[in-house]
Protein backbone atom coordinates (compact mmCIF):
# COMPACT_ATOMS: atom_id res chain seq x y z
CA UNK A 1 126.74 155.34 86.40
CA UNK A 2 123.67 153.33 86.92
CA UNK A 3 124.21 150.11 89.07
CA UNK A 4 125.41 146.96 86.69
CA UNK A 5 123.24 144.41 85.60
CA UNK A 6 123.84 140.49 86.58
CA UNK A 7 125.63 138.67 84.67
CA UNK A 8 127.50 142.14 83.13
CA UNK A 9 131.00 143.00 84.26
CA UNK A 10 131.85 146.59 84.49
CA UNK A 11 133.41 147.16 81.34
CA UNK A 12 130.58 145.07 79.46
CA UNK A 13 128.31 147.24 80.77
CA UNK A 14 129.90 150.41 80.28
CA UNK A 15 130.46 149.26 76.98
CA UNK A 16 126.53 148.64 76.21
CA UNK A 17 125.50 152.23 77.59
CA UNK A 18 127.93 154.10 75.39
CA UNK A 19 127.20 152.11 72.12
CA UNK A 20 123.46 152.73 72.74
CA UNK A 21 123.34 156.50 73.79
CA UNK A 22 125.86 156.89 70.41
CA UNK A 23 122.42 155.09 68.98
CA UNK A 24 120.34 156.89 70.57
CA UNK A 25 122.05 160.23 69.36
CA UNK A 26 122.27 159.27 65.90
CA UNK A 27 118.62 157.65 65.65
CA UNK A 28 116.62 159.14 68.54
CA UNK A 29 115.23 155.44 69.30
CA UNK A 30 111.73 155.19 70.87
CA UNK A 31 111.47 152.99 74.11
CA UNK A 32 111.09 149.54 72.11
CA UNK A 33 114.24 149.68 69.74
CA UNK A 34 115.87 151.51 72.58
CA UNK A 35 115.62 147.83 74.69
CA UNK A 36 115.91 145.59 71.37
CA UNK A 37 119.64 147.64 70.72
CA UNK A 38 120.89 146.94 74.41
CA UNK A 39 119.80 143.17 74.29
CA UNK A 40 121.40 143.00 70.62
CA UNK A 41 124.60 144.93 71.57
CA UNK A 42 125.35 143.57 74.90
CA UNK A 43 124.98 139.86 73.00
CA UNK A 44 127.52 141.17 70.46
CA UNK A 45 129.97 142.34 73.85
CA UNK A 46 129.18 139.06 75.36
CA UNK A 47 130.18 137.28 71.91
CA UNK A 48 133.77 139.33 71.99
CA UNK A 49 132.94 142.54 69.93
CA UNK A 50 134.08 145.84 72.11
CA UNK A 51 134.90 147.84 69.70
CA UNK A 52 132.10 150.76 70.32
CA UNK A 53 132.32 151.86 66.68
CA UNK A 54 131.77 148.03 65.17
CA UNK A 55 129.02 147.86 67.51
CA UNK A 56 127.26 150.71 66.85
CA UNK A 57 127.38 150.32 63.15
CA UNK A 58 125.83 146.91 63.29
CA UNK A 59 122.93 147.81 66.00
CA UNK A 60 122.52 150.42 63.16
CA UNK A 61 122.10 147.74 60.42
CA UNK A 62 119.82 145.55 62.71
CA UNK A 63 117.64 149.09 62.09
CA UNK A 64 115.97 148.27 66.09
CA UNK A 65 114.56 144.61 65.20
CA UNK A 66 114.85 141.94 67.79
CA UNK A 67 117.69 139.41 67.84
CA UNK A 68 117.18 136.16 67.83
CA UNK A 69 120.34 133.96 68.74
CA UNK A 70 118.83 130.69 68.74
CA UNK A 71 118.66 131.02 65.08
CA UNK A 72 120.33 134.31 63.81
CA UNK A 73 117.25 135.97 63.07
CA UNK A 74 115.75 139.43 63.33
CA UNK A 75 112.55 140.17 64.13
């Protein structure tokens, strides 16, 4: 397993890298909405989802676009 990321715990982490390689699987995401789903799924771990399937269905939804959580947008 790659080394974590500051500011991740363990399981946060580990977390994040399964929900996006399910993504990835599913969608076969390019580079861009590759980094756009970790950023939006680790803020959904941070905010108290884990549960992998939850979090890959609404990374799904979000369809790649860039979170915004000042304001709840997608871009």
């Amino acid at each position: 397993m790659a080394s974590t990321p500051p500011g991740k715990t363990q399981d946060e982490h580990a977390i994040v890298e399964r929900a996006v390689r399910r993504l990835q699987e599913r969608n076969h995401l390019d580079r861009h909405v590759k980094k756009n789903a970790e950023a939006f799924v680790s803020y959904l771990v941070k905010s108290g989802i884990r549960n992998e399937d939850d979090l890959v269905e609404l990374a799904s939804i979000a369809n790649g676009k860039r979170y915004d959580p000042r304001d709840g947008s997608f871009l």
